[in-house]
C-alpha atoms as a PDB file:
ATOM      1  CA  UNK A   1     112.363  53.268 199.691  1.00  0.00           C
ATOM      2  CA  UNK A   2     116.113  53.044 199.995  1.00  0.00           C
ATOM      3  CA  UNK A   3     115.571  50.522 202.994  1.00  0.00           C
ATOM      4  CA  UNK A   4     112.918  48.333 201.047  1.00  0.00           C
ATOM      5  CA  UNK A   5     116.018  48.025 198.341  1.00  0.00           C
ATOM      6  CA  UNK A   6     118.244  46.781 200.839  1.00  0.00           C
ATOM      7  CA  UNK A   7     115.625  44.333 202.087  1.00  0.00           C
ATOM      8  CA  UNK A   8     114.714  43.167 199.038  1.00  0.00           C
ATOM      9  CA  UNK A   9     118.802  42.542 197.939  1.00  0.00           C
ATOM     10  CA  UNK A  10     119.453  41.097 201.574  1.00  0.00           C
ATOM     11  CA  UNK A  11     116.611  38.753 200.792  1.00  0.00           C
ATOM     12  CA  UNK A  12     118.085  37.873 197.475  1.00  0.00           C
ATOM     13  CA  UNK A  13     121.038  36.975 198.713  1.00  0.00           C
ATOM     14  CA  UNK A  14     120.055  34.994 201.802  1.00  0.00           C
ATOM     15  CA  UNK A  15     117.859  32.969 199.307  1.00  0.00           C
ATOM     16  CA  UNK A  16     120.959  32.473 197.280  1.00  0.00           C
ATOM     17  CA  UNK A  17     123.397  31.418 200.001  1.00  0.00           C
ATOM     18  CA  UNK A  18     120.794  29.220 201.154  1.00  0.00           C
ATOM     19  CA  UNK A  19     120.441  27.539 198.481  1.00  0.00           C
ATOM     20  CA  UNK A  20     124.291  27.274 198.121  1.00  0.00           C
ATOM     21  CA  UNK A  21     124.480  25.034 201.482  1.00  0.00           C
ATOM     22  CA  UNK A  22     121.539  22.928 200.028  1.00  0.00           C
ATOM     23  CA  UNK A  23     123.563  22.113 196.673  1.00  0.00           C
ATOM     24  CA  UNK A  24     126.596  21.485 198.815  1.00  0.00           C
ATOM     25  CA  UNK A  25     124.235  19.014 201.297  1.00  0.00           C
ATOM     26  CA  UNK A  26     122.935  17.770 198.295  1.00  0.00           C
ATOM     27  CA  UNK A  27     126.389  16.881 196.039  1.00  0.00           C
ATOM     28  CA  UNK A  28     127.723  15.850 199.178  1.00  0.00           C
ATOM     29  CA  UNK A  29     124.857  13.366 200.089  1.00  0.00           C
ATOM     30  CA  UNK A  30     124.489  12.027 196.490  1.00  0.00           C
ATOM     31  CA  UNK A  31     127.946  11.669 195.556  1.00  0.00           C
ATOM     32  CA  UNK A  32     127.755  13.545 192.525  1.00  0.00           C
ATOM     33  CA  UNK A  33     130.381  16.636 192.559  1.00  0.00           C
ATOM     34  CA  UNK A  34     129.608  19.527 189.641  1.00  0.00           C
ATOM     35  CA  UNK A  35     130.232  23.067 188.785  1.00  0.00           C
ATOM     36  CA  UNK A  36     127.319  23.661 190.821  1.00  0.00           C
ATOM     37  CA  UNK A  37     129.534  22.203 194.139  1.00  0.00           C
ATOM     38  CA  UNK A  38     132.123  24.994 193.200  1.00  0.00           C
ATOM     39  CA  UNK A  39     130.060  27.580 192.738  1.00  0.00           C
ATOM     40  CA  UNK A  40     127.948  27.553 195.515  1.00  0.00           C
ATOM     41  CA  UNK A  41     131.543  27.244 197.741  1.00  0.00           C
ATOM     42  CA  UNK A  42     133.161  30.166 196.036  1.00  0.00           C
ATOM     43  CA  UNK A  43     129.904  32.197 196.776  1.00  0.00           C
ATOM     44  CA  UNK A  44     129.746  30.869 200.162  1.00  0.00           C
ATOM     45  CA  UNK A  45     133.277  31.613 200.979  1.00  0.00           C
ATOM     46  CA  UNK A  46     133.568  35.091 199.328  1.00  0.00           C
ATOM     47  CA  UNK A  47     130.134  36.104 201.836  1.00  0.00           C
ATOM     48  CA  UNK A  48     131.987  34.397 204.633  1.00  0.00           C
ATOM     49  CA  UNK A  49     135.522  36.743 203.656  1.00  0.00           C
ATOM     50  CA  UNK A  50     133.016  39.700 203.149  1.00  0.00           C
ATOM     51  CA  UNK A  51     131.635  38.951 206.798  1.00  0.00           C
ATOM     52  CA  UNK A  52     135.154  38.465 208.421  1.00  0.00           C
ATOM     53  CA  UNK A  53     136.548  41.889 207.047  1.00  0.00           C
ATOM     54  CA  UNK A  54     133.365  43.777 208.346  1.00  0.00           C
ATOM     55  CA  UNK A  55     133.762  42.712 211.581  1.00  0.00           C
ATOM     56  CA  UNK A  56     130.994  39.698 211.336  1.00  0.00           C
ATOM     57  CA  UNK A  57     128.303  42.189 210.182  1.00  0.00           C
ATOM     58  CA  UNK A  58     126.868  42.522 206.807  1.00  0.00           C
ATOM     59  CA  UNK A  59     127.556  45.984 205.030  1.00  0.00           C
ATOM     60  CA  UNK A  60     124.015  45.627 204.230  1.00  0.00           C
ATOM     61  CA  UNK A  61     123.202  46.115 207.598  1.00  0.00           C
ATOM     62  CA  UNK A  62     125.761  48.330 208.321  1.00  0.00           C
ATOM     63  CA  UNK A  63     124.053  50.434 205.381  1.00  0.00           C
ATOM     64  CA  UNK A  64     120.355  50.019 206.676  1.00  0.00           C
ATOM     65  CA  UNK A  65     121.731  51.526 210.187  1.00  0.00           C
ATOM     66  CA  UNK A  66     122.787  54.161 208.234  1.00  0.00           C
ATOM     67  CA  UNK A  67     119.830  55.130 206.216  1.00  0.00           C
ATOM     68  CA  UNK A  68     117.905  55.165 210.039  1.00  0.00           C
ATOM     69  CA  UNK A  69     116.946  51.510 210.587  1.00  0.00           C
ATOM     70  CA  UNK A  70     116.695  50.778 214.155  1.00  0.00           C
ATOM     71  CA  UNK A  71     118.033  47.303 213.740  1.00  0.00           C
ATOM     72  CA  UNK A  72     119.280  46.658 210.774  1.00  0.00           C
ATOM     73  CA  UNK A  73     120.195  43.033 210.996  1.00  0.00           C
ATOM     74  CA  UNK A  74     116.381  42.624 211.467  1.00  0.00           C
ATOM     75  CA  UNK A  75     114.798  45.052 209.141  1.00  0.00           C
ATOM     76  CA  UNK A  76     116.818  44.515 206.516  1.00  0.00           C
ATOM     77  CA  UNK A  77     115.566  41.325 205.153  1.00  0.00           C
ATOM     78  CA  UNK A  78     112.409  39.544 204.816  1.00  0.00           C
ATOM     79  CA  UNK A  79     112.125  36.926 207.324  1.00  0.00           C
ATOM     80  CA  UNK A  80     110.572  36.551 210.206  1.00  0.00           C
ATOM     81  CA  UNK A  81     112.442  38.438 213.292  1.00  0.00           C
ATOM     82  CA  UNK A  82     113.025  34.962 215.339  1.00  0.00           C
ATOM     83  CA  UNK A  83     114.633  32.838 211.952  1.00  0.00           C
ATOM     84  CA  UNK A  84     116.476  36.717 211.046  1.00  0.00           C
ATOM     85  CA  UNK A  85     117.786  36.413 214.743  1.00  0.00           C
ATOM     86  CA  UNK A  86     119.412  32.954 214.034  1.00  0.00           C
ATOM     87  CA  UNK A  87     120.385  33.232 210.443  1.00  0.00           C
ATOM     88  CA  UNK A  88     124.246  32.831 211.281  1.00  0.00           C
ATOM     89  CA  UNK A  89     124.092  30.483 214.647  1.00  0.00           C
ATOM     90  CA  UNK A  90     121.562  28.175 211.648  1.00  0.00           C
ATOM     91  CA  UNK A  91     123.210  28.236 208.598  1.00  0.00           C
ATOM     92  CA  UNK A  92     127.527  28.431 209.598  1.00  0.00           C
ATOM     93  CA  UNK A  93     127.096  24.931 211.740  1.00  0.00           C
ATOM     94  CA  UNK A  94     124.993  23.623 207.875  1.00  0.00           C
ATOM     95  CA  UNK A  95     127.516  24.681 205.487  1.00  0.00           C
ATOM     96  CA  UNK A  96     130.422  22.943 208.343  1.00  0.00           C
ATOM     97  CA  UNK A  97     128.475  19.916 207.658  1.00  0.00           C
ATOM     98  CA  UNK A  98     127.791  19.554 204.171  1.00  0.00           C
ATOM     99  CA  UNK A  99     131.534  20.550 203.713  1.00  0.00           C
ATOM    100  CA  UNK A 100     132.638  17.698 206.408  1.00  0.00           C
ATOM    101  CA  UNK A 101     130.071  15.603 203.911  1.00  0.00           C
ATOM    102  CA  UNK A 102     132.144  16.638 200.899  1.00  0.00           C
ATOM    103  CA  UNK A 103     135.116  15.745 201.928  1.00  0.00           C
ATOM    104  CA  UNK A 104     134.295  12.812 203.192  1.00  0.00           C
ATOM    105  CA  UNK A 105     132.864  11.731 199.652  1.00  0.00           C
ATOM    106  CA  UNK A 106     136.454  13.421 197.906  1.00  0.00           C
ATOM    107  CA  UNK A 107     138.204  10.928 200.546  1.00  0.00           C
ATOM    108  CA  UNK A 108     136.422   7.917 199.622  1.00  0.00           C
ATOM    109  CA  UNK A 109     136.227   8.674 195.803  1.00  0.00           C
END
């Protein structure tokens, strides 16, 4: 049960940081900067200062490993094993563009 928890949070918060990098594509693409802009960077930076101080792994892994996953960058979220494989190598070079596309827009305004 403890794993399914840690799936189901993992989940949660991949959901949420993805939609972080689509706000950030978005307010970058349509010109139109909001609290939403700054949110979704603080979030994305405090999971990317989380990431650096564990070593580039999530503690949520880390913590499925513990509890006797086998692999828990892969069975600790719900996705399918190939898009689970590339979450990082998928979503870092995204969130590099849509900030490149932000402050492109801060340049110009």
């Amino acid at each position: 049960m403890a794993i399914f928890f840690i799936k189901l949070v993992h989940t949660a918060i991949f959901l949420v940081m993805t939609a972080c990098v689509i706000i950030l594509f978005y307010t970058g693409i349509m010109n139109c900067l909001s609290g939403w802009t700054v949110i979704a960077i603080v979030l994305l930076l405090i999971e990317g200062i989380v990431l650096i101080f564990n070593k580039w792994q999530c503690p949520l892994t880390i913590w499925a490993e513990k509890l006797g996953a086998e692999d828990g960058s892969v069975t600790n979220i719900f996705l399918p094993r190939w898009l689970a494989d590339r979450l990082f190598s998928i979503c870092a070079p995204l969130f590099v563009i849509a900030c490149i596309i932000l402050i492109i827009q801060l340049i110009h305004n």
